[in-house]
N, C-alpha and C. Protein backbone atom coordinates (compact mmCIF):
# COMPACT_ATOMS: atom_id res chain seq x y z
N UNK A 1 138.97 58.18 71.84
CA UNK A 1 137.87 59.09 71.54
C UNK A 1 137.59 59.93 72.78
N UNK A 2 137.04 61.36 72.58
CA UNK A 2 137.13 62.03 73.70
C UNK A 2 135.76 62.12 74.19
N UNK A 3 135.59 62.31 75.74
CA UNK A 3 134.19 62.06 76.05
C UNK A 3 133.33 63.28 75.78
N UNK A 4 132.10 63.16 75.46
CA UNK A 4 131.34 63.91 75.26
C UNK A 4 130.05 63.75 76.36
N UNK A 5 129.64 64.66 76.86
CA UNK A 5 128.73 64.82 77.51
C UNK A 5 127.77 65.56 77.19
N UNK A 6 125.82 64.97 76.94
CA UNK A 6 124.96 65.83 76.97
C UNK A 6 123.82 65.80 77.55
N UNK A 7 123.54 67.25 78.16
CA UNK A 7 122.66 67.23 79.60
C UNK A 7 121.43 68.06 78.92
N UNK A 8 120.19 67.57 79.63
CA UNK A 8 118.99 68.36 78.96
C UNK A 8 117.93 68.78 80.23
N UNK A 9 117.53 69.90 80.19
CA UNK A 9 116.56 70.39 80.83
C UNK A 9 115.16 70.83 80.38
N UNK A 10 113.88 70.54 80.64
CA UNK A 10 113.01 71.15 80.82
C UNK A 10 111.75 72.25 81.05
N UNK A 11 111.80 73.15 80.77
CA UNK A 11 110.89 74.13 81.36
C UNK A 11 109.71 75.03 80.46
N UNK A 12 109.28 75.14 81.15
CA UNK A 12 107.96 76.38 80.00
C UNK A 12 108.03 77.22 80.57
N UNK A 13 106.83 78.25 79.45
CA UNK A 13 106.48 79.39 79.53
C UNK A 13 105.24 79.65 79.40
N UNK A 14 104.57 80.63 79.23
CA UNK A 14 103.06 81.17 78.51
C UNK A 14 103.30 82.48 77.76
N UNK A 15 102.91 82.94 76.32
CA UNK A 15 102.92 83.86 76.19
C UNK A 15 101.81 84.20 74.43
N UNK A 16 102.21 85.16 74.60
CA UNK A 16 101.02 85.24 73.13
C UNK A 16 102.33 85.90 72.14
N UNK A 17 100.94 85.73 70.68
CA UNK A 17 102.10 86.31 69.32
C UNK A 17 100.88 86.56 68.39
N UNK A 18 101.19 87.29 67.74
CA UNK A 18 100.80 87.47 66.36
C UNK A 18 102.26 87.15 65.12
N UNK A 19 101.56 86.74 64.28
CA UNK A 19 102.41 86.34 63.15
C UNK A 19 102.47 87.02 62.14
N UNK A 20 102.91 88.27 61.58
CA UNK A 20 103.03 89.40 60.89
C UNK A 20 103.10 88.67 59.40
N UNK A 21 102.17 89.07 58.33
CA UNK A 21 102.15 88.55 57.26
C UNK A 21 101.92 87.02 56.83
N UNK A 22 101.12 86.50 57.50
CA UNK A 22 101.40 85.36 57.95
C UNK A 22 99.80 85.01 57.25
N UNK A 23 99.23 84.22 56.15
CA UNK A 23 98.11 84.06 55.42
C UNK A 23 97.23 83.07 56.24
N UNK A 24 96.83 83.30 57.07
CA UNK A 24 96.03 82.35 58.09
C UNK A 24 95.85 82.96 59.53
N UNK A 25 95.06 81.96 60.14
CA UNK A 25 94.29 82.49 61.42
C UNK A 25 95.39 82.96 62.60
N UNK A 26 96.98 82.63 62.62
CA UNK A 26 97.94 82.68 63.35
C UNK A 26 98.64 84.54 62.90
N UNK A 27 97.59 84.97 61.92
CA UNK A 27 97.77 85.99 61.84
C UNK A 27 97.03 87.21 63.06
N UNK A 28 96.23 86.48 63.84
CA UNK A 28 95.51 86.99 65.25
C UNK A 28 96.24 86.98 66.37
N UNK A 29 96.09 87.93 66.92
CA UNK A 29 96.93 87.25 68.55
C UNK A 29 96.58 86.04 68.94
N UNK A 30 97.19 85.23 69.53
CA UNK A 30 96.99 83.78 70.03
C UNK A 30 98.28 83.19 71.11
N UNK A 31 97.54 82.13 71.63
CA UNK A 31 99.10 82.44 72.50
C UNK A 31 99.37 80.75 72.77
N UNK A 32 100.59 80.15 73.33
CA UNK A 32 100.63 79.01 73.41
C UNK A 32 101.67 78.97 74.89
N UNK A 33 101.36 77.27 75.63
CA UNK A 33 101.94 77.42 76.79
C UNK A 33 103.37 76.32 76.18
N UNK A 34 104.08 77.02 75.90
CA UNK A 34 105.24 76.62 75.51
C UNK A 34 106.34 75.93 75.96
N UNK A 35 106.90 74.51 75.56
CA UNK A 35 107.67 73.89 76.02
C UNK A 35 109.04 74.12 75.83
N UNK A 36 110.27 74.46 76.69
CA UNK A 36 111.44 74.39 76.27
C UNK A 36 112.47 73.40 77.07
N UNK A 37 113.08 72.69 75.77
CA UNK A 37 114.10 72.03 75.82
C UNK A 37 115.20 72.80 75.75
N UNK A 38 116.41 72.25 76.85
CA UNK A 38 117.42 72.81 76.32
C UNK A 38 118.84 71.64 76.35
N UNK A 39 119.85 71.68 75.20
CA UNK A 39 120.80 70.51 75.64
C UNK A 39 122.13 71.41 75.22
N UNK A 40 122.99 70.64 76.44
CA UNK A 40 124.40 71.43 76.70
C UNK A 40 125.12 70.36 76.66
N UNK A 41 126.31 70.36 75.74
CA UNK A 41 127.21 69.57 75.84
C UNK A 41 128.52 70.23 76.50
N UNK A 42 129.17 68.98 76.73
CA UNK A 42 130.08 69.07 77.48
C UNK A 42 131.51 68.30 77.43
N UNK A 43 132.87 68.46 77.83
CA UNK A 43 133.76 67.65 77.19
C UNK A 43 134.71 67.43 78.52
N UNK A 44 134.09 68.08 79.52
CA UNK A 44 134.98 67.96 80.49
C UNK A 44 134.10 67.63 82.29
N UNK A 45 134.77 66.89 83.01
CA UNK A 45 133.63 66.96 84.49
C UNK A 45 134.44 67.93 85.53
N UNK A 46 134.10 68.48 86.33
CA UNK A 46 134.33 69.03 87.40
C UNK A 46 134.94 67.75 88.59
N UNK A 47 135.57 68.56 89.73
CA UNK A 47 135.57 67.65 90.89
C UNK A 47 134.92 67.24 91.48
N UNK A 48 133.50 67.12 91.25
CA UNK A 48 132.11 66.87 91.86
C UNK A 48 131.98 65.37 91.20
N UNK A 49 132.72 65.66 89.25
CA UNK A 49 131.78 64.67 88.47
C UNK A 49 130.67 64.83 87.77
N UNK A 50 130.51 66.34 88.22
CA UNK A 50 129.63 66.73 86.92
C UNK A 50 130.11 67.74 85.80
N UNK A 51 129.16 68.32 84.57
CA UNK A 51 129.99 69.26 83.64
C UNK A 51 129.60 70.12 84.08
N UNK A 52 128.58 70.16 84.22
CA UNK A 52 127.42 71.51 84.99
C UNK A 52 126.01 70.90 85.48
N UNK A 53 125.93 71.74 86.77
CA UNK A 53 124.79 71.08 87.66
C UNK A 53 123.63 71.76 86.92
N UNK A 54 122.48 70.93 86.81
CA UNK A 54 121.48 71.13 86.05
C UNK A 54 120.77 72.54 86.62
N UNK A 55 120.84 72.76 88.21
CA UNK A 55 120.10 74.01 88.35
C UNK A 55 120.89 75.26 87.58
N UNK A 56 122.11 75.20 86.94
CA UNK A 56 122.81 76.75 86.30
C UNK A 56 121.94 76.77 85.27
N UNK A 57 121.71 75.23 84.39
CA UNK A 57 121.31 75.10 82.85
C UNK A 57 119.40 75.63 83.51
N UNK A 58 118.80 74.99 84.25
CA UNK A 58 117.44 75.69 84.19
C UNK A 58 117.51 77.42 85.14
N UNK A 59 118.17 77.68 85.57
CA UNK A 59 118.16 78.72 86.01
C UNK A 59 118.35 80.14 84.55
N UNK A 60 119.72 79.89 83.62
CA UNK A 60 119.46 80.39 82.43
C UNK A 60 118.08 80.22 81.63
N UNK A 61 117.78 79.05 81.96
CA UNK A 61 116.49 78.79 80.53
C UNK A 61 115.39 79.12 81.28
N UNK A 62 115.49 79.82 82.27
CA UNK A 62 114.07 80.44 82.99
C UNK A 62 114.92 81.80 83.39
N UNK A 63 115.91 82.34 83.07
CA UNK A 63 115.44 83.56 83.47
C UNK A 63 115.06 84.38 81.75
N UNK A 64 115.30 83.88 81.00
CA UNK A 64 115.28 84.02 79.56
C UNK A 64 113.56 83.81 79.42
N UNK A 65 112.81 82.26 79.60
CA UNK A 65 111.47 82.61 79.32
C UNK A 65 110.64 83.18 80.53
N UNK A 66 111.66 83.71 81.68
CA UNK A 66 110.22 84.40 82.69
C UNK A 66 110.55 85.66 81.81
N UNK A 67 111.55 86.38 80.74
CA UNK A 67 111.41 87.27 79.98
C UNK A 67 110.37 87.60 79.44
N UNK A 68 109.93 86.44 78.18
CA UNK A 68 108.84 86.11 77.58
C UNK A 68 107.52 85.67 78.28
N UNK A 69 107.08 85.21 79.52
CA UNK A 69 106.35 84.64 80.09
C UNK A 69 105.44 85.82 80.55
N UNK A 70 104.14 85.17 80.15
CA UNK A 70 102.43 86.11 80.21
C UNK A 70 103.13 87.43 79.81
N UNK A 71 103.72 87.74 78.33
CA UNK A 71 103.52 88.50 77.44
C UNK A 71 103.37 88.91 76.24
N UNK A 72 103.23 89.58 75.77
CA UNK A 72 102.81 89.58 74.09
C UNK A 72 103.64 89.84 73.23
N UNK A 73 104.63 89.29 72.72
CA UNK A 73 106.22 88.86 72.45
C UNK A 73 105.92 90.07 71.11
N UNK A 74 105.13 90.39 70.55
CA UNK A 74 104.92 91.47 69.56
C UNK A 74 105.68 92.78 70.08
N UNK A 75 105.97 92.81 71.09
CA UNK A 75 105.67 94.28 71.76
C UNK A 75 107.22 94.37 72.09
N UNK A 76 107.84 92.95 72.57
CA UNK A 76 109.16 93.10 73.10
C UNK A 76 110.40 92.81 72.70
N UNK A 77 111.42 93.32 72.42
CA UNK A 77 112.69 92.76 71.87
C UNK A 77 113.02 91.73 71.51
N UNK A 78 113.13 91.19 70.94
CA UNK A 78 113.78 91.51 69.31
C UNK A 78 112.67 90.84 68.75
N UNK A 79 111.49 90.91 69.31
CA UNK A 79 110.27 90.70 68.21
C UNK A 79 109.08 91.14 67.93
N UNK A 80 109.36 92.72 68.14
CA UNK A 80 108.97 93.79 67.88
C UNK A 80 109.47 94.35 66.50
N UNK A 81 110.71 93.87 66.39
CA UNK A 81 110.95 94.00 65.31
C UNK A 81 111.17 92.93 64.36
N UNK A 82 111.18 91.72 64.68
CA UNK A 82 111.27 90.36 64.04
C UNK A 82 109.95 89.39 64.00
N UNK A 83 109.86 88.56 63.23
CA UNK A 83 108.14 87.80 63.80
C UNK A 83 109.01 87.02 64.64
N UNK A 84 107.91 86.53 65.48
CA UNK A 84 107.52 85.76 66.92
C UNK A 84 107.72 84.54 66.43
N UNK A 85 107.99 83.93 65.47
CA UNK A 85 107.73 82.66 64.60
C UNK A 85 108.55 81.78 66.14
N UNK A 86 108.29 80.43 65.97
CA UNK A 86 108.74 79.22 66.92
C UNK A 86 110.45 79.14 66.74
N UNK A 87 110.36 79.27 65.32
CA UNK A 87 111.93 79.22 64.94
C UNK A 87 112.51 80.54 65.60
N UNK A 88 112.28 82.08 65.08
CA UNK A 88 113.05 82.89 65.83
C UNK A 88 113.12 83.33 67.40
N UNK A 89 111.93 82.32 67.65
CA UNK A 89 112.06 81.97 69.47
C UNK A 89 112.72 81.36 70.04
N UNK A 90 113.34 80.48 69.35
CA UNK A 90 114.23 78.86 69.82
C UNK A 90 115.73 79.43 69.51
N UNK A 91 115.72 80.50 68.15
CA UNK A 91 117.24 80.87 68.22
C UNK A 91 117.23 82.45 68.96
N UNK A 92 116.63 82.83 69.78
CA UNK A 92 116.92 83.79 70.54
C UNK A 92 117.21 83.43 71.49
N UNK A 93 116.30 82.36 72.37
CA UNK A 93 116.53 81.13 73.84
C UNK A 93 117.93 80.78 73.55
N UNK A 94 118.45 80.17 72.28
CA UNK A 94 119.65 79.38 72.17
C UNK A 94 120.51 80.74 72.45
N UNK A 95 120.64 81.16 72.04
CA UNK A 95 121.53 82.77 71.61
C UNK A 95 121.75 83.22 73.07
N UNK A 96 120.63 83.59 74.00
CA UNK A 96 120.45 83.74 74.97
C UNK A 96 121.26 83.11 76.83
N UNK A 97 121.01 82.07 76.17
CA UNK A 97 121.30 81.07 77.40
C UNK A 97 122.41 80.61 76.90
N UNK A 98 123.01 80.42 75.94
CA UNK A 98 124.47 80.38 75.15
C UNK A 98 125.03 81.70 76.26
N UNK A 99 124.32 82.93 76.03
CA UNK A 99 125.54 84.11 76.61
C UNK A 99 125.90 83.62 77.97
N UNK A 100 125.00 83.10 78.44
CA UNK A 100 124.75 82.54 80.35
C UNK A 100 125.93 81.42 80.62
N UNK A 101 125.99 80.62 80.28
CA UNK A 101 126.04 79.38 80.12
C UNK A 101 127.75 78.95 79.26
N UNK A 102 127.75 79.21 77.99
CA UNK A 102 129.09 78.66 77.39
C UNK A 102 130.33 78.95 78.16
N UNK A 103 131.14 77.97 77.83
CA UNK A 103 132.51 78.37 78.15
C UNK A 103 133.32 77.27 77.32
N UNK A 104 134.73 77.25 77.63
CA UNK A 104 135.68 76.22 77.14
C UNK A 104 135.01 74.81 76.57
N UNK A 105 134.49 74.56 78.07
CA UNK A 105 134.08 73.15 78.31
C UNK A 105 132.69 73.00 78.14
N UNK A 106 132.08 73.61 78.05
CA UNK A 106 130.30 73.60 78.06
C UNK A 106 129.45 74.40 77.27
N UNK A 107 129.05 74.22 76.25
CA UNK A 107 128.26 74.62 75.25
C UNK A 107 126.75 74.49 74.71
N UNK A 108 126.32 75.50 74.76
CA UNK A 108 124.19 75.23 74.35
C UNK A 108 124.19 74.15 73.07
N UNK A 109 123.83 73.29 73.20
CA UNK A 109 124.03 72.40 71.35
C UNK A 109 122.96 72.52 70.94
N UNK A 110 121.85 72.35 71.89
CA UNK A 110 120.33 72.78 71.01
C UNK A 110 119.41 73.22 71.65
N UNK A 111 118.58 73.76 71.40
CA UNK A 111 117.20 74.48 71.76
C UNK A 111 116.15 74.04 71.04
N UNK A 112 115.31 73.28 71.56
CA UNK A 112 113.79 72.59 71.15
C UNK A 112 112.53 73.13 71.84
N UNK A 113 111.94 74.00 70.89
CA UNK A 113 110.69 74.31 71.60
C UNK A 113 109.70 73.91 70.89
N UNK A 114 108.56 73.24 71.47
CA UNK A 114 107.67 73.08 71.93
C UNK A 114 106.24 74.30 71.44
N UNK A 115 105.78 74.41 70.62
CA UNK A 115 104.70 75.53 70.49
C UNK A 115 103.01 74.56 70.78
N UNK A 116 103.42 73.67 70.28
CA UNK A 116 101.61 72.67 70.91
C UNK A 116 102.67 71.32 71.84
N UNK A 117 101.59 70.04 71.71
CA UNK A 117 101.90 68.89 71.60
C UNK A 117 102.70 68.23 70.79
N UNK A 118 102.15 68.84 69.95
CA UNK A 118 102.73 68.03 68.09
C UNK A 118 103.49 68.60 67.26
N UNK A 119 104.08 70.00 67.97
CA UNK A 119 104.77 70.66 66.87
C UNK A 119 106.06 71.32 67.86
N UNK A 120 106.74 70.86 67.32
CA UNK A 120 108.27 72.04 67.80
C UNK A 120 109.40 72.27 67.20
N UNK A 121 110.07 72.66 67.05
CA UNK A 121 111.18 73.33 66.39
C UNK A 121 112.81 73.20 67.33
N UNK A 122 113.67 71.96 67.06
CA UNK A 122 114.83 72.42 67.38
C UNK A 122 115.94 73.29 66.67
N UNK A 123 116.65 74.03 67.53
CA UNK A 123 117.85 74.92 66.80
C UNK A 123 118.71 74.95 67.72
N UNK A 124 119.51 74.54 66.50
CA UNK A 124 121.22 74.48 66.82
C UNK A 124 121.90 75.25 65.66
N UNK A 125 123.61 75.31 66.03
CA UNK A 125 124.14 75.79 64.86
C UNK A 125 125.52 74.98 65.23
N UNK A 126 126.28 74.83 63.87
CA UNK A 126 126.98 74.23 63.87
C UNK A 126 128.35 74.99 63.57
């Protein structure tokens, strides 16, 4: 069996949203300090022994939410024209840090964010 490796990082953001069509109070601007997960698999180690050193994986997943960070995600690409929803946040991050990040050996497998305590949304694709 071949080894698989998967590494996960940490980090937030802050930012606000309105929820376009959306039958409830999340139809207001509102904003949340947002948690992101991110996990990268891997199938191969380097000469170090690692697949990838964790500062490349948080360095992508923060330059992606200092994008989003203390702003009003209504206003800015691609959700200006898309809703802000948790889900099309987690597959833009994935999408995103996928461009940074993939190669042969090392791949984004999921993106989990975080919108409260109690609620988050992972995305992957298969």
């Amino acid at each position: 069996m071949a080894a698989r490796y998967t590494l996960k990082i940490v980090t937030d953001f802050a930012s606000a949203h309105t929820l376009r069509d959306y039958p409830g109070a999340c139809s207001r601007m509102h904003g949340h300090n947002w948690k992101l997960e991110v996990e990268v698999s891997a199938t191969q180690l380097d000469d170090t022994g690692m697949a990838i050193d964790f500062k490349h994986i948080k360095r992508a997943a923060r330059e992606l939410g200092d994008q989003l960070d203390h702003r009003y995600l209504n206003e800015i690409p691609p959700f200006d024209q898309i809703n802000p929803t948790a889900e099309n946040i987690a597959a833009h991050l994935y999408k995103g840090i996928g461009n940074k990040i993939n190669n042969e050996h090392i791949q984004v497998c999921a993106v989990t964010l975080w919108e409260t305590e109690r609620a988050c949304v992972r995305y992957t694709e298969e």
